[in-house]
PDB file of N, CA and C in Angstrom:
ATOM      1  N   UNK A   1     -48.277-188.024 -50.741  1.00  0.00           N
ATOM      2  CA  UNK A   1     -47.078-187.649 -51.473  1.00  0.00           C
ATOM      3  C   UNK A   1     -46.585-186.298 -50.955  1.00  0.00           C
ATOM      4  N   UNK A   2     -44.998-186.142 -50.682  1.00  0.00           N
ATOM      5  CA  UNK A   2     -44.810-184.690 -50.169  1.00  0.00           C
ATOM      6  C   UNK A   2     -44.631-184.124 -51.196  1.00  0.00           C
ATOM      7  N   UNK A   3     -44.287-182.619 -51.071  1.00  0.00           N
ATOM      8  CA  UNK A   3     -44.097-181.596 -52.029  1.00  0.00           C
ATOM      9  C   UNK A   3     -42.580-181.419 -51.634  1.00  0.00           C
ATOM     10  N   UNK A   4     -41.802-180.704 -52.551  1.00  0.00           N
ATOM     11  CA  UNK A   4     -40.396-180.242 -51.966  1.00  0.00           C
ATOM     12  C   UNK A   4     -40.234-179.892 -51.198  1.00  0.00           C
ATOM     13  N   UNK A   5     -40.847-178.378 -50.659  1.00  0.00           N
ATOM     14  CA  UNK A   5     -40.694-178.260 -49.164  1.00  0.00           C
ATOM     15  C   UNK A   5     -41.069-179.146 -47.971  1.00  0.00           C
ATOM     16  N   UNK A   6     -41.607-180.324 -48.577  1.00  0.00           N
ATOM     17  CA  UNK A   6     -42.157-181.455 -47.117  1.00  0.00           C
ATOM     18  C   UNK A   6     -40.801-181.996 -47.560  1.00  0.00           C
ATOM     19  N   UNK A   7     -39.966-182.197 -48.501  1.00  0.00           N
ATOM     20  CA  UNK A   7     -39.144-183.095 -48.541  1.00  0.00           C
ATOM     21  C   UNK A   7     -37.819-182.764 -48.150  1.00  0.00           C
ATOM     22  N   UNK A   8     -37.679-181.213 -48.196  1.00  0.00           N
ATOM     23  CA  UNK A   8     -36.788-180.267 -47.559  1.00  0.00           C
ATOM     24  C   UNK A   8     -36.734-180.864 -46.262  1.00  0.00           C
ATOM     25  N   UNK A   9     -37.609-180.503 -45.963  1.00  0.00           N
ATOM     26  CA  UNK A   9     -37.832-180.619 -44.483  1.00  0.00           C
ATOM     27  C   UNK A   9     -37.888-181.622 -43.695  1.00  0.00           C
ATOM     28  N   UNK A  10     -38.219-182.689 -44.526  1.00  0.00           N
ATOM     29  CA  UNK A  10     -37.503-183.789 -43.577  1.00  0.00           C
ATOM     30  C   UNK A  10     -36.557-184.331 -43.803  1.00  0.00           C
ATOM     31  N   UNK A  11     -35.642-183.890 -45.010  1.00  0.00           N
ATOM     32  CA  UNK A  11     -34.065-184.576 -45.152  1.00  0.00           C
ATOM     33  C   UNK A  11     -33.361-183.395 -43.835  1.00  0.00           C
ATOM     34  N   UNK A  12     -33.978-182.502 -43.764  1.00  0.00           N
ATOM     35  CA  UNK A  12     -33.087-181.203 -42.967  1.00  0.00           C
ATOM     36  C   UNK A  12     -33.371-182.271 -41.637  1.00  0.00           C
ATOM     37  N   UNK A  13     -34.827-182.209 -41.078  1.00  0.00           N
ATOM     38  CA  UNK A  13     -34.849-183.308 -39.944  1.00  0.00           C
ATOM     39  C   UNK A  13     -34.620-184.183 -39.546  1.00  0.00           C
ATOM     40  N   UNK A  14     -33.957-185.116 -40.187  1.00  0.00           N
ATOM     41  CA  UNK A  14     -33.425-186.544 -40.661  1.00  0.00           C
ATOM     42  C   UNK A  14     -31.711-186.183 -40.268  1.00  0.00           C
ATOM     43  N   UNK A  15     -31.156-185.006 -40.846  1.00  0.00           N
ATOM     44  CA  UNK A  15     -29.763-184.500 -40.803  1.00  0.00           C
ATOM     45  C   UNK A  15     -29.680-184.082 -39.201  1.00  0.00           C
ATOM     46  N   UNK A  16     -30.531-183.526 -38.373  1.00  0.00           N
ATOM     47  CA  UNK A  16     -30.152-182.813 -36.829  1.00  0.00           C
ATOM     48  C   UNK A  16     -30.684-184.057 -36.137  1.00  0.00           C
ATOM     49  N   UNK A  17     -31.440-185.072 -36.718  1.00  0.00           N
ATOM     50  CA  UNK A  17     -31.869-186.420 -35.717  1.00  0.00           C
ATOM     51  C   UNK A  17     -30.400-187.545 -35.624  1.00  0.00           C
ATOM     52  N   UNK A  18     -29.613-187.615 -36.962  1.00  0.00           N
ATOM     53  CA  UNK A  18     -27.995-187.876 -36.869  1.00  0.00           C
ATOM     54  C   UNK A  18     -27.749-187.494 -36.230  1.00  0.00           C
ATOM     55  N   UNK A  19     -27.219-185.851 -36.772  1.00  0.00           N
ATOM     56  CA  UNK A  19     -26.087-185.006 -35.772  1.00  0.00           C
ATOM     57  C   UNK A  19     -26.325-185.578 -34.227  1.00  0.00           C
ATOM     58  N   UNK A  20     -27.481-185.282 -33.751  1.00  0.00           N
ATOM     59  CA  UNK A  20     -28.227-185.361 -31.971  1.00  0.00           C
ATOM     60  C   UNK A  20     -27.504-186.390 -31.899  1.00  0.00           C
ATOM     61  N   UNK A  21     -27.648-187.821 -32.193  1.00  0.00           N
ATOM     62  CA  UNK A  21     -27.349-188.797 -31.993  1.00  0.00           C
ATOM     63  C   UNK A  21     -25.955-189.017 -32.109  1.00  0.00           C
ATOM     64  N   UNK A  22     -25.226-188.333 -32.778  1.00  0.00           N
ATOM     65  CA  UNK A  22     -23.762-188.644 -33.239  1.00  0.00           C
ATOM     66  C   UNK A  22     -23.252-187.297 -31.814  1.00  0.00           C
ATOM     67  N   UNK A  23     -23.599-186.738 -31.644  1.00  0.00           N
ATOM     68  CA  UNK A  23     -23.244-185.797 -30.609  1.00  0.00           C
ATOM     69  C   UNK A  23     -23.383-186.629 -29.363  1.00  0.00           C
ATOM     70  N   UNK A  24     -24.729-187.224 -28.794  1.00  0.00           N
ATOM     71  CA  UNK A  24     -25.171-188.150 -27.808  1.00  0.00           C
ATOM     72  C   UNK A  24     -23.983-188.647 -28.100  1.00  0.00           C
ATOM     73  N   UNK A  25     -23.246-190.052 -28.925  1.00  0.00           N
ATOM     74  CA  UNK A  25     -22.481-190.783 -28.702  1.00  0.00           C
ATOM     75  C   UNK A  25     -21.244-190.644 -28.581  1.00  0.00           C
ATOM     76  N   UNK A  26     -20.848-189.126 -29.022  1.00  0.00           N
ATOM     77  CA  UNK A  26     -19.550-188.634 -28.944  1.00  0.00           C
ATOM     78  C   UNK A  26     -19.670-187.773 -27.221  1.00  0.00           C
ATOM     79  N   UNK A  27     -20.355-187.560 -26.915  1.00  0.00           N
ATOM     80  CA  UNK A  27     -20.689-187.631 -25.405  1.00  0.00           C
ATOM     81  C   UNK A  27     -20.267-188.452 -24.517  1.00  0.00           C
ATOM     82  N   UNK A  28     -20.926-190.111 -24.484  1.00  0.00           N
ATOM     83  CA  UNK A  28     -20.892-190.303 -24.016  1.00  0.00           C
ATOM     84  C   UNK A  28     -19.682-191.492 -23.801  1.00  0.00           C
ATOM     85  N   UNK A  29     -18.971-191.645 -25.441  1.00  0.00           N
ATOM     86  CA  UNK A  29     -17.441-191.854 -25.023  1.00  0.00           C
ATOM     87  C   UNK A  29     -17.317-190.867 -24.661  1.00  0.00           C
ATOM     88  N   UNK A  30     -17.038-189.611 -24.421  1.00  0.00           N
ATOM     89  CA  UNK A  30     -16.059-188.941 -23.460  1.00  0.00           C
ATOM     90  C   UNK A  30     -16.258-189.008 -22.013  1.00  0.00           C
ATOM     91  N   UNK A  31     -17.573-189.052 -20.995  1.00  0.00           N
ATOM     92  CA  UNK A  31     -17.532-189.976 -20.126  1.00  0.00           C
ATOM     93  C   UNK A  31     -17.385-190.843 -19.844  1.00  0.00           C
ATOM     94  N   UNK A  32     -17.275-192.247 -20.856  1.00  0.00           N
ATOM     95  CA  UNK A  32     -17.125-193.435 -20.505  1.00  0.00           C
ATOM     96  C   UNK A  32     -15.014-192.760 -20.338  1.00  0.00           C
ATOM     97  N   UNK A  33     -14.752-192.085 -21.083  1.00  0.00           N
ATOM     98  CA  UNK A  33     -12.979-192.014 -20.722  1.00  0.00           C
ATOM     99  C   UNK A  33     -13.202-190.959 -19.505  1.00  0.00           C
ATOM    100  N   UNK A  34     -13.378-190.471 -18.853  1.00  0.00           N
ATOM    101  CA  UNK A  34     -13.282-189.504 -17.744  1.00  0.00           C
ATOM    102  C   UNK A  34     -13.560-190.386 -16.255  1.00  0.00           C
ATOM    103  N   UNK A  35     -14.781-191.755 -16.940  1.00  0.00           N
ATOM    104  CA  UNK A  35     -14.705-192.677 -15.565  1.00  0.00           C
ATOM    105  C   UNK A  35     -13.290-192.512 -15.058  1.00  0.00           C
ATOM    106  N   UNK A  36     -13.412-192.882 -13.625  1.00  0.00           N
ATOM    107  CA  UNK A  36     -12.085-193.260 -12.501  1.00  0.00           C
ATOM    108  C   UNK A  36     -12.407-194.840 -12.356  1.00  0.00           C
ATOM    109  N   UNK A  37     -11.575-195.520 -12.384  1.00  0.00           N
ATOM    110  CA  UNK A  37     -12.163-196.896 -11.821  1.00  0.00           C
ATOM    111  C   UNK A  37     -11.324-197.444 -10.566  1.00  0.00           C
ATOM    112  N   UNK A  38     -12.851-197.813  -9.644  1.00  0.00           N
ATOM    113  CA  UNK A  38     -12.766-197.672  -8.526  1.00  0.00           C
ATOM    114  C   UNK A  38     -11.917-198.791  -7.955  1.00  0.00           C
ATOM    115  N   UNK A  39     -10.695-199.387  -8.323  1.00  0.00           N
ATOM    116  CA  UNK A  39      -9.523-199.773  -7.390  1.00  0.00           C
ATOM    117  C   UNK A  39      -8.459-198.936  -7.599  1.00  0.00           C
ATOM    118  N   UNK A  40      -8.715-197.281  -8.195  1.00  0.00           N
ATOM    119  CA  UNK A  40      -7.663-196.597  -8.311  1.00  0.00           C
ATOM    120  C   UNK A  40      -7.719-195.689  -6.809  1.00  0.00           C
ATOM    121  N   UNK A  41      -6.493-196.052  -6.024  1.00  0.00           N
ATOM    122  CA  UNK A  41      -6.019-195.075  -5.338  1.00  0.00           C
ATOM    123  C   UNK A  41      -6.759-193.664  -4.837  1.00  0.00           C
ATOM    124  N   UNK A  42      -6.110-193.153  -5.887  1.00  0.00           N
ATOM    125  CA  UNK A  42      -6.400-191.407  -5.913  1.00  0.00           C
ATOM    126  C   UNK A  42      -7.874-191.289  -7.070  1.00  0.00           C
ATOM    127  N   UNK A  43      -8.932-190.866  -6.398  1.00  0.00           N
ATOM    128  CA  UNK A  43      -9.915-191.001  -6.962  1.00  0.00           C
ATOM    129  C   UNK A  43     -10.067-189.523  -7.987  1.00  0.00           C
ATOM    130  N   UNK A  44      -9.152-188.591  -7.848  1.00  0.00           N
ATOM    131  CA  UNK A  44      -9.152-187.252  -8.394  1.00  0.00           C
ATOM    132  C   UNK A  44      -8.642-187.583 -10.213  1.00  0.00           C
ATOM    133  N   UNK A  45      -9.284-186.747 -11.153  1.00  0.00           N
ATOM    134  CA  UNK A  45      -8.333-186.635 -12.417  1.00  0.00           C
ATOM    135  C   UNK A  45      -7.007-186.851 -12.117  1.00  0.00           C
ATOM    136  N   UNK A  46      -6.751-186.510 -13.158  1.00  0.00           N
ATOM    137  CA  UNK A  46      -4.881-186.818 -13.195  1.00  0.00           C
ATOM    138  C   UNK A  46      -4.706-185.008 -13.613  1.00  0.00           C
ATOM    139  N   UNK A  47      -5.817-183.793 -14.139  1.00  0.00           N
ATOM    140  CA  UNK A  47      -5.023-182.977 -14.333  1.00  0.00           C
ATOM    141  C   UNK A  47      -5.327-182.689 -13.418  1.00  0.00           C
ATOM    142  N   UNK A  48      -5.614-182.741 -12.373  1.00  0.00           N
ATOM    143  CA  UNK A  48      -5.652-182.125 -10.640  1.00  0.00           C
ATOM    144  C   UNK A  48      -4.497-181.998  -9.980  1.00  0.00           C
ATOM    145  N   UNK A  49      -3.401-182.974 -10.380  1.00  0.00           N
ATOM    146  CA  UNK A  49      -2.844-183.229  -9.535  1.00  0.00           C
ATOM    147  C   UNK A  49      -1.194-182.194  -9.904  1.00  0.00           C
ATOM    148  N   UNK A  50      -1.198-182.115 -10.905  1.00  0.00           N
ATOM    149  CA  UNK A  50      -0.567-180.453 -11.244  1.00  0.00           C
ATOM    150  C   UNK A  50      -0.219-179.592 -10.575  1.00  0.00           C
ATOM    151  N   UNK A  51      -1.200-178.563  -9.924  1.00  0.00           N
ATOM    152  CA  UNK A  51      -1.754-177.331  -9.364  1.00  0.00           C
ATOM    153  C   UNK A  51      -1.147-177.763  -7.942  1.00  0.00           C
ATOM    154  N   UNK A  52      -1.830-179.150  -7.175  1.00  0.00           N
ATOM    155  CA  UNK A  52      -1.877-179.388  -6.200  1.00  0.00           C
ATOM    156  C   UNK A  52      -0.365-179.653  -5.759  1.00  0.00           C
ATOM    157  N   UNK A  53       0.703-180.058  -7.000  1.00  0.00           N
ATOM    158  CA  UNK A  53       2.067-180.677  -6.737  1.00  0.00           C
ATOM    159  C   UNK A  53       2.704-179.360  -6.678  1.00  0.00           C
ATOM    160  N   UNK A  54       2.184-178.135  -7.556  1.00  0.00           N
ATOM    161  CA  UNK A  54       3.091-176.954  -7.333  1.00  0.00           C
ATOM    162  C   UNK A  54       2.851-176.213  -5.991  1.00  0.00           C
ATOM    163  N   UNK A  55       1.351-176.612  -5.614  1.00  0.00           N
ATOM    164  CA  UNK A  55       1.171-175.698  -4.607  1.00  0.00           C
ATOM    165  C   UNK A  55       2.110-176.656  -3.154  1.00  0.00           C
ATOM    166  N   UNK A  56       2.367-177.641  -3.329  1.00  0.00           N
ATOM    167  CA  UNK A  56       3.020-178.759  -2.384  1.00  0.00           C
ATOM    168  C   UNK A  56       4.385-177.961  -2.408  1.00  0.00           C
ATOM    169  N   UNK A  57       5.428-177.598  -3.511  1.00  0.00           N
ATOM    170  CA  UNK A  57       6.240-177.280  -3.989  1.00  0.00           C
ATOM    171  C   UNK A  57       6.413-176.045  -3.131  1.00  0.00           C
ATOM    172  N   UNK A  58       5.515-175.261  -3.861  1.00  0.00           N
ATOM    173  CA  UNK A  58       5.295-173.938  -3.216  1.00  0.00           C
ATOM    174  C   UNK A  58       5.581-173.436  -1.189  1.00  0.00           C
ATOM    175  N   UNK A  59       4.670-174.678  -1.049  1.00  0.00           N
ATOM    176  CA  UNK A  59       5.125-174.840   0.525  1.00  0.00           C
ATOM    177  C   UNK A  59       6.413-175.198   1.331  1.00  0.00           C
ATOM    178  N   UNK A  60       7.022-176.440   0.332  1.00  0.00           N
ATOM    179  CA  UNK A  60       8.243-176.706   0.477  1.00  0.00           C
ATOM    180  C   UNK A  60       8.987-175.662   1.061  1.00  0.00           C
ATOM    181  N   UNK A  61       9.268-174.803  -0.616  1.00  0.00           N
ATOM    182  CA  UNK A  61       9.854-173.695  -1.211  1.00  0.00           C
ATOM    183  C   UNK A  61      10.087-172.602   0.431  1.00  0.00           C
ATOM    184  N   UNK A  62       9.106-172.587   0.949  1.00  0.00           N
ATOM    185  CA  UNK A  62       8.436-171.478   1.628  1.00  0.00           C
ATOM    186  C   UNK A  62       9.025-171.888   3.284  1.00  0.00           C
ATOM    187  N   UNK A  63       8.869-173.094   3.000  1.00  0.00           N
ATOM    188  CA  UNK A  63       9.386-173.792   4.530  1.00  0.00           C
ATOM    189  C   UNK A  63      10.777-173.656   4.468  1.00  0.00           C
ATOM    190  N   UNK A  64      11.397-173.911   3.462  1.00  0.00           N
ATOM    191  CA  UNK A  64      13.064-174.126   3.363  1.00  0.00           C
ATOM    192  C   UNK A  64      13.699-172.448   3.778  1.00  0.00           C
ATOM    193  N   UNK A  65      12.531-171.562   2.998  1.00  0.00           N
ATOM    194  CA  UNK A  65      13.086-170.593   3.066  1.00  0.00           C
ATOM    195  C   UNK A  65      13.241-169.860   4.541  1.00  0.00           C
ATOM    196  N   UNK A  66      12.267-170.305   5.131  1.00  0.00           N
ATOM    197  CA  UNK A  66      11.792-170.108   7.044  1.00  0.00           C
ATOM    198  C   UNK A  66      13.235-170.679   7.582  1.00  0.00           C
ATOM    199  N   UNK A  67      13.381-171.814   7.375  1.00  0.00           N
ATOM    200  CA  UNK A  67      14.434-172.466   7.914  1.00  0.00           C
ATOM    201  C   UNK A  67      15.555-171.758   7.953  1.00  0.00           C
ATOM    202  N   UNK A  68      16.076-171.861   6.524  1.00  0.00           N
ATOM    203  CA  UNK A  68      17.367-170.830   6.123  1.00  0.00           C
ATOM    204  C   UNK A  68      17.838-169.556   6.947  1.00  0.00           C
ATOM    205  N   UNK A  69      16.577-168.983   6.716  1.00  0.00           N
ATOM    206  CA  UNK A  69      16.449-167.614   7.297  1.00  0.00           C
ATOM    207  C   UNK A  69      16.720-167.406   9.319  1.00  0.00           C
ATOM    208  N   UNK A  70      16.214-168.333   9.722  1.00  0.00           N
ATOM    209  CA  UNK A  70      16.572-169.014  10.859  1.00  0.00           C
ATOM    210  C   UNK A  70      17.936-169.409  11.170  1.00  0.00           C
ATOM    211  N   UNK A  71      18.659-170.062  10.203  1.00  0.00           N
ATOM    212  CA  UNK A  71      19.738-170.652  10.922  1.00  0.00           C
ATOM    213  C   UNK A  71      20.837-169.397  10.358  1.00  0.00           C
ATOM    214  N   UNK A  72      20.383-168.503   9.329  1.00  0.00           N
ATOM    215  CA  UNK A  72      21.370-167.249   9.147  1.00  0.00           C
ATOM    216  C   UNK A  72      21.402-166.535  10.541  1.00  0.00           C
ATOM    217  N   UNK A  73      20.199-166.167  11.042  1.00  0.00           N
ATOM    218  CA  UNK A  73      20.094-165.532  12.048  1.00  0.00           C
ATOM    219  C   UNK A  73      20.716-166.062  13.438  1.00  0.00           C
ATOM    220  N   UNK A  74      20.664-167.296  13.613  1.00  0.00           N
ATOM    221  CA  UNK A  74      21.644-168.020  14.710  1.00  0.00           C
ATOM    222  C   UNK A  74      22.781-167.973  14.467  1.00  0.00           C
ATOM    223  N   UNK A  75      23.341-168.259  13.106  1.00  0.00           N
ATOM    224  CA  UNK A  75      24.991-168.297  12.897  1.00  0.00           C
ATOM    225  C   UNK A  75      25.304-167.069  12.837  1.00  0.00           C
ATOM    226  N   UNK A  76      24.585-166.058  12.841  1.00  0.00           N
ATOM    227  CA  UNK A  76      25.138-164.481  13.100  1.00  0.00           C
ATOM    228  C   UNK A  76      25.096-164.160  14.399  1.00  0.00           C
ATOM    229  N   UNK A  77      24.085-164.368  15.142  1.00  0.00           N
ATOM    230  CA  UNK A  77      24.251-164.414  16.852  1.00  0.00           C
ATOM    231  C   UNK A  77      25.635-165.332  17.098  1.00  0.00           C
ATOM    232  N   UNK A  78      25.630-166.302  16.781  1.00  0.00           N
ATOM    233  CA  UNK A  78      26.811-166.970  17.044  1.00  0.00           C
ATOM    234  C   UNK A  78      27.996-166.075  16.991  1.00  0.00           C
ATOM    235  N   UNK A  79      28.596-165.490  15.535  1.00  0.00           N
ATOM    236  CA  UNK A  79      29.288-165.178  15.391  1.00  0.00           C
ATOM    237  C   UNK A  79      29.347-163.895  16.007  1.00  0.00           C
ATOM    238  N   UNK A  80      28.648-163.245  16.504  1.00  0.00           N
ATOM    239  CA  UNK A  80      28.714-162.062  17.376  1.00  0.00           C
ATOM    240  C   UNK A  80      29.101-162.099  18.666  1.00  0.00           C
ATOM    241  N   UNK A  81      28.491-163.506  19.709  1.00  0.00           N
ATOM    242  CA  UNK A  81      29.248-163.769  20.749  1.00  0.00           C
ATOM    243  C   UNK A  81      30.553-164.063  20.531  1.00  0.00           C
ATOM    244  N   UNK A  82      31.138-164.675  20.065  1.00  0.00           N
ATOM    245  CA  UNK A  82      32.428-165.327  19.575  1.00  0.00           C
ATOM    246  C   UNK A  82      33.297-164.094  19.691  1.00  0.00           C
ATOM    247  N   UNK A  83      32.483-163.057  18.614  1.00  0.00           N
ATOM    248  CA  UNK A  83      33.646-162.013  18.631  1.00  0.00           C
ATOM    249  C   UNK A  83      33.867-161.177  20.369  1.00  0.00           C
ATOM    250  N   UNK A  84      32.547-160.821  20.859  1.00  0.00           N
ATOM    251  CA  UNK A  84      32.350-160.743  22.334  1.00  0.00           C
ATOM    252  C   UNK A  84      33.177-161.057  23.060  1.00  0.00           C
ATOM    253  N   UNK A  85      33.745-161.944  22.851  1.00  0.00           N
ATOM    254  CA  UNK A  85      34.486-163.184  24.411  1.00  0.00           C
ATOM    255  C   UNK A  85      35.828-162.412  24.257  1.00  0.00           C
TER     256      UNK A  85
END
């Protein structure tokens, strides 16, 4: 027969042998949703692809601006011979 404190003590142990288990299973749906399944394409998350689209952006951005800067500089040579002649 337990005494109260044996009985304390194992409703308290009985309560963190749940929790464990209810934690375990709330675990391991959240990996079963984080799987990729493998006839997808792009094997990366989906929030990866964020960062990677701005930094794509970013390059764009950066190239256009090379360009620009380029053809200002020709259409001003241009316009300097022109005046020349």
């Amino acid at each position: 027969q337990l005494n109260a404190e044996q009985a304390d003590w194992r409703d308290d142990t009985d309560d963190d042998e749940l929790e464990d288990q209810e934690l375990e299973a709330h675990y391991m749906y959240m990996a079963q949703l984080q799987e990729v399944s493998p006839d997808v394409a792009d094997s990366g998350p989906i929030f990866d692809d964020e960062p990677l689209q701005k930094n794509d952006d970013d390059n764009d951005l950066a190239n256009e601006r090379e360009l620009l800067a380029s053809l200002i500089k020709k259409l001003k040579c241009e316009i300097d011979e022109s005046k020349n002649r």
